[in-house]
C-alpha atoms as a PDB file:
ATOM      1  CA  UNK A   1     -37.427  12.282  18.307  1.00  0.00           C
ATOM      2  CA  UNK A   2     -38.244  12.371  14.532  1.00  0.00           C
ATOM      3  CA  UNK A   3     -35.863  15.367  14.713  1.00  0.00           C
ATOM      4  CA  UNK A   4     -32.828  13.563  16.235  1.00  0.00           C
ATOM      5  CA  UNK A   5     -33.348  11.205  13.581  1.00  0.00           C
ATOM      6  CA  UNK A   6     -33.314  13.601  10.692  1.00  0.00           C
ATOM      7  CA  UNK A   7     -30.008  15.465  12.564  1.00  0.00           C
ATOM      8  CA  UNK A   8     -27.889  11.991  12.098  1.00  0.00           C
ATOM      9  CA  UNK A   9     -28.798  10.765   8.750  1.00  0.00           C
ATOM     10  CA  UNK A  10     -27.822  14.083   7.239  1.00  0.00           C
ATOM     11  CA  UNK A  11     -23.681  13.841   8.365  1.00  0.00           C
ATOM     12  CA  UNK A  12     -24.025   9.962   6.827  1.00  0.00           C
ATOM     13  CA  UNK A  13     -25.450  10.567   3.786  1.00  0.00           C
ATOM     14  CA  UNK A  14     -22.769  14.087   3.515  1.00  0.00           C
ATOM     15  CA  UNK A  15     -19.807  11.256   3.978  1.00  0.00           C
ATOM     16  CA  UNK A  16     -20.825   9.140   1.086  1.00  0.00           C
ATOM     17  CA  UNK A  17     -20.286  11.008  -1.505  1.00  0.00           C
ATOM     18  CA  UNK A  18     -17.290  11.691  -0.228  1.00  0.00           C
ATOM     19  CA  UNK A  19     -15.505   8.814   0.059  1.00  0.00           C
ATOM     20  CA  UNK A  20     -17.265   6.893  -3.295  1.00  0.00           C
ATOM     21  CA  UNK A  21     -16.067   9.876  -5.196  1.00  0.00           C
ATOM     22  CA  UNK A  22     -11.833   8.812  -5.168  1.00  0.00           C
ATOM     23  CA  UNK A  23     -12.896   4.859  -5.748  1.00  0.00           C
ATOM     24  CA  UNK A  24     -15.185   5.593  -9.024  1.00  0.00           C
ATOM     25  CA  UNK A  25     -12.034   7.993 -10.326  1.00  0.00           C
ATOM     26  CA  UNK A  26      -9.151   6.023  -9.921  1.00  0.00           C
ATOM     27  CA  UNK A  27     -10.809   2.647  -9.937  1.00  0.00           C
ATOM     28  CA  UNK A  28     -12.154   2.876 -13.622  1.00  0.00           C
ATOM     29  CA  UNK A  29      -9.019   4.514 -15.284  1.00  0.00           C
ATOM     30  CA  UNK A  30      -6.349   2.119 -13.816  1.00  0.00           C
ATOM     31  CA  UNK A  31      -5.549  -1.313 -13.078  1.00  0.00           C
ATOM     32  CA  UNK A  32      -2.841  -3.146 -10.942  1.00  0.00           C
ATOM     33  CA  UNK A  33       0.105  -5.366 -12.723  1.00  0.00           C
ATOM     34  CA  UNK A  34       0.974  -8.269 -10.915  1.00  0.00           C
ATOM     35  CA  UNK A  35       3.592 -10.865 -10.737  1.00  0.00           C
ATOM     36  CA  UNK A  36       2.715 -14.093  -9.401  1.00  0.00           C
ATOM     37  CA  UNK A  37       4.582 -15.499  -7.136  1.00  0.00           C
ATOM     38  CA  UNK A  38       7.096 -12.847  -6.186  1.00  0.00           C
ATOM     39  CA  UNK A  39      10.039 -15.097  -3.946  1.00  0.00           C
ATOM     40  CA  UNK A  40      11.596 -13.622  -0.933  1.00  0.00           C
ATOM     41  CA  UNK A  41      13.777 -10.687  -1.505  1.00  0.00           C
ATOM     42  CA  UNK A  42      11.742  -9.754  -4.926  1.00  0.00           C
ATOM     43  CA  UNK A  43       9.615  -6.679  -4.596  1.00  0.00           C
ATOM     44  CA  UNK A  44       7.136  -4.311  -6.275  1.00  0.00           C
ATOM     45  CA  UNK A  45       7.276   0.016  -6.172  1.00  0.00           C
ATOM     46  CA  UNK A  46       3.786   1.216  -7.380  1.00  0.00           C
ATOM     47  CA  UNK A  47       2.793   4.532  -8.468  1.00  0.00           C
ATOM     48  CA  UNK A  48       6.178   5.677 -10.446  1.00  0.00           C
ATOM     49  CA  UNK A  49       5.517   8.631 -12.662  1.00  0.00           C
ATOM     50  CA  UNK A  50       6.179   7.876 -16.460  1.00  0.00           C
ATOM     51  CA  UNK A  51       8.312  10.664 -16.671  1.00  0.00           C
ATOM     52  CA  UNK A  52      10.771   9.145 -14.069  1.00  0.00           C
ATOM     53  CA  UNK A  53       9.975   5.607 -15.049  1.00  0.00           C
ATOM     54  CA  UNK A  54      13.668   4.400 -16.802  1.00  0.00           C
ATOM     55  CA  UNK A  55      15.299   6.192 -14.043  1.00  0.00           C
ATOM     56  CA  UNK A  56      13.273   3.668 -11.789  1.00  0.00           C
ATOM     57  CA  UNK A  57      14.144   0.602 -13.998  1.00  0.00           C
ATOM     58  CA  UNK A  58      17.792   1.524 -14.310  1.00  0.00           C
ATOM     59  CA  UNK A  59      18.153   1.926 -10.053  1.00  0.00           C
ATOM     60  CA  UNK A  60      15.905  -1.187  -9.595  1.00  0.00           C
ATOM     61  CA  UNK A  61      17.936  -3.279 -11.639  1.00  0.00           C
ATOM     62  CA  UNK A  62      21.737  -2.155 -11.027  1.00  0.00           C
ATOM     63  CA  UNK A  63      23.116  -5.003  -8.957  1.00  0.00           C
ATOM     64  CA  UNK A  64      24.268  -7.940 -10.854  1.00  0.00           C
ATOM     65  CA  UNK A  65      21.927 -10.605 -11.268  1.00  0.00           C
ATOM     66  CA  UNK A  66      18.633  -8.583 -11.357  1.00  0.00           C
ATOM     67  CA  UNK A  67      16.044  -8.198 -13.902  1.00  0.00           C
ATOM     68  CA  UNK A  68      13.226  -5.778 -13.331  1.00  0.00           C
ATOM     69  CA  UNK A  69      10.046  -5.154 -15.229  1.00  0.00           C
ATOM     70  CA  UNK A  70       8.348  -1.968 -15.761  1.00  0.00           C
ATOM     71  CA  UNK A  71       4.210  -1.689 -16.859  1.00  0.00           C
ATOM     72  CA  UNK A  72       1.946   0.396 -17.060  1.00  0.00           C
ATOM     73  CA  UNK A  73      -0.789   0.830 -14.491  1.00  0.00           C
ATOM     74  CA  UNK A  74      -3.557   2.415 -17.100  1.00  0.00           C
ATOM     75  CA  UNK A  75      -2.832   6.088 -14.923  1.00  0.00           C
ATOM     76  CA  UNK A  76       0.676   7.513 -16.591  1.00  0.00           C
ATOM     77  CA  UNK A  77       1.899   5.621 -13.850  1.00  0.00           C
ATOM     78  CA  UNK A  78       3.825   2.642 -13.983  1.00  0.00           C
ATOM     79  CA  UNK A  79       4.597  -0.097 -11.124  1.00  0.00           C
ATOM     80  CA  UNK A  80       8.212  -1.655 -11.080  1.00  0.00           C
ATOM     81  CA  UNK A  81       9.229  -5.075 -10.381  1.00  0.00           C
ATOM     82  CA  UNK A  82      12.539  -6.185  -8.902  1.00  0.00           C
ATOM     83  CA  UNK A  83      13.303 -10.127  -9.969  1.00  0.00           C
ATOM     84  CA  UNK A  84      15.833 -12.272  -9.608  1.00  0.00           C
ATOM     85  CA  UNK A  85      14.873 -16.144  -8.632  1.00  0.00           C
ATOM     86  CA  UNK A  86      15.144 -18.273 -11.812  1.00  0.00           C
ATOM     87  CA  UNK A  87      11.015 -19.375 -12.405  1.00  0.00           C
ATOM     88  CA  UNK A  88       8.198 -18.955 -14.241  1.00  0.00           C
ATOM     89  CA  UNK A  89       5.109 -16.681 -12.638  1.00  0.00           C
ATOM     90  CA  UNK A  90       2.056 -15.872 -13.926  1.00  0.00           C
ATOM     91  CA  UNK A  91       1.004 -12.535 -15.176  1.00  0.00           C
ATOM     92  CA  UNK A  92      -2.327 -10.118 -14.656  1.00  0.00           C
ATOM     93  CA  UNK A  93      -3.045  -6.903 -15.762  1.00  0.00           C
ATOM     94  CA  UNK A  94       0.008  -6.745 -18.023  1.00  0.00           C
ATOM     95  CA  UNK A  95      -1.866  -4.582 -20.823  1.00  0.00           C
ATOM     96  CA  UNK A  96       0.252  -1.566 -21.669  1.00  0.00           C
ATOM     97  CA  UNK A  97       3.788   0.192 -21.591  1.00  0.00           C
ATOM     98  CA  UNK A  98       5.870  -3.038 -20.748  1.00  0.00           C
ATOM     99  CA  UNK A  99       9.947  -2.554 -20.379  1.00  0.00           C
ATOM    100  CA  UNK A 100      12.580  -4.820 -19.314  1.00  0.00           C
ATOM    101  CA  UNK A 101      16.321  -4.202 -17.993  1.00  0.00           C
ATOM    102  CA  UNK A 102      17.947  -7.212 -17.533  1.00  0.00           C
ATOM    103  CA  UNK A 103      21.332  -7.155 -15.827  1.00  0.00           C
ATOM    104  CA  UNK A 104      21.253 -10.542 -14.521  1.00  0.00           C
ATOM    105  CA  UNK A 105      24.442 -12.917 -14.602  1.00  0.00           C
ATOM    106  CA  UNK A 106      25.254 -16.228 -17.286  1.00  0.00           C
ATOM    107  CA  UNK A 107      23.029 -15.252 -20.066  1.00  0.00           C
ATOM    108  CA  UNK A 108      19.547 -15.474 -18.086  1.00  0.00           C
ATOM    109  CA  UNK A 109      17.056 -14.187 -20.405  1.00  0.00           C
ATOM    110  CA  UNK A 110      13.989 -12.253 -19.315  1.00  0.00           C
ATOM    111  CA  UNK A 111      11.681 -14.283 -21.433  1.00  0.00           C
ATOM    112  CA  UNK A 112       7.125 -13.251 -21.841  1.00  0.00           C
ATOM    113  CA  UNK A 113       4.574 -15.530 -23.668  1.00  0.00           C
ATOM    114  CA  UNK A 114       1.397 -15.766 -24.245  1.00  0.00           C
ATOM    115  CA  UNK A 115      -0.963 -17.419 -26.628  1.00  0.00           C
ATOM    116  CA  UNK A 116       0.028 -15.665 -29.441  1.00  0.00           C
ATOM    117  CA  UNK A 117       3.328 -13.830 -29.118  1.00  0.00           C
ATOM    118  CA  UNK A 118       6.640 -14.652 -27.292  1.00  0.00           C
ATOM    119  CA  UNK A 119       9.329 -11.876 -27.155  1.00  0.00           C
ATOM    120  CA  UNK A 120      13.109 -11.966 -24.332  1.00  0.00           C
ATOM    121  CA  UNK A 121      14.796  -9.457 -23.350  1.00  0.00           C
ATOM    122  CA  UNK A 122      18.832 -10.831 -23.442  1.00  0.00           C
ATOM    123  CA  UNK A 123      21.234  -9.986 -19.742  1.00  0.00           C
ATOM    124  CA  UNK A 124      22.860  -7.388 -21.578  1.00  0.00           C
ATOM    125  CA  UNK A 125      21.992  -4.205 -19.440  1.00  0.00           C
ATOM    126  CA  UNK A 126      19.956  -2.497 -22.214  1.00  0.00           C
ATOM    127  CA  UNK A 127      16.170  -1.333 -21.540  1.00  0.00           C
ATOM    128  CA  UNK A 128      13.352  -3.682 -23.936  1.00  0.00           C
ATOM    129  CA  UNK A 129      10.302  -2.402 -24.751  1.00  0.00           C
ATOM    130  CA  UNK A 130       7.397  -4.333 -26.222  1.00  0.00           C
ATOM    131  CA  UNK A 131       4.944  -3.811 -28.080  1.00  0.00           C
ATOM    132  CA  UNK A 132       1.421  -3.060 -26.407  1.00  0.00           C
ATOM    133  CA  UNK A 133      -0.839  -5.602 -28.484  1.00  0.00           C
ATOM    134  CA  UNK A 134       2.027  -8.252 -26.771  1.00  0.00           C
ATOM    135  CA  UNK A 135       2.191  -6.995 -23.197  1.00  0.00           C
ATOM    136  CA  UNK A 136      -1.669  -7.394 -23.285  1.00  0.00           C
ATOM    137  CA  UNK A 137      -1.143 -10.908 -24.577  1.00  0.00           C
ATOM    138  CA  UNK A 138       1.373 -12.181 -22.382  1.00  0.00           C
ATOM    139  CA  UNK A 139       0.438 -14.246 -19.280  1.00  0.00           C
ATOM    140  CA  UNK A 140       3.948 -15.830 -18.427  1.00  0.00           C
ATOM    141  CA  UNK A 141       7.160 -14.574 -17.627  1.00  0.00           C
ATOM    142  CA  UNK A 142      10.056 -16.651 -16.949  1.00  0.00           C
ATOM    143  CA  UNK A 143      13.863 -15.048 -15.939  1.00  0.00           C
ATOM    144  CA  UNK A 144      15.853 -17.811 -16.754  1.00  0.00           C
END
């Protein structure tokens, strides 16, 4: 029996490793950017390669009245947010490589504060980028 015993601990402690090894590897070198509350219709496309990043923002936000957000995840990858309800959400993880495109309609600004810094992005079609040490401040974002 003590040999039985022996056989089945030996494929459980094999899997461990296994499966701890992906969590510790992504789990310390990236983070998740949310948007909070994202309305009906709004969405969120995770994992976009930097390198195809604007392409992303530019398709995301070509129908009139959308504003989309692009930030990094802390992996070269960024995730991409598709807007357009007029409100203010909260922010988390926002820390690094934060652009806007903002083709929305009557002005609406794309507008990020924080504690310390406050910086819009105007509904004039052109991609914003801000400034790290800002993006990491920022815990609002209103799209007014």
């Amino acid at each position: 029996m003590t040999m039985i015993a022996a056989v089945a601990l030996v494929p459980l402690a094999a899997q461990a490793p296994a499966q701890a090894a992906p969590n510790v590897a992504t789990g310390t070198a990236a983070w998740t950017p949310e948007i909070y509350p994202l309305f009906s219709g709004e969405w969120v496309k995770r994992d976009v390669p930097g390198d195809k990043r604007r392409d992303a923002l530019i398709d995301c936000s070509r129908a009139s009245g959308i504003a989309c957000v692009a930030v990094g995840q802390g992996d070269g990858k960024h995730s991409i947010f598709h807007l357009f309800k007029c409100d203010t959400r909260s922010l988390s993880n926002f820390i690094d490589a934060l652009s806007v495109r903002n083709n929305q309609t009557g002005g609406a600004q794309v507008r990020f504060w924080g504690p310390t810094y406050s910086y819009h992005a105007p509904a004039d079609g052109n991609i914003y980028n801000f400034p790290d040490h800002a993006t990491y401040d920022f815990n609002r974002l209103d799209i007014c």
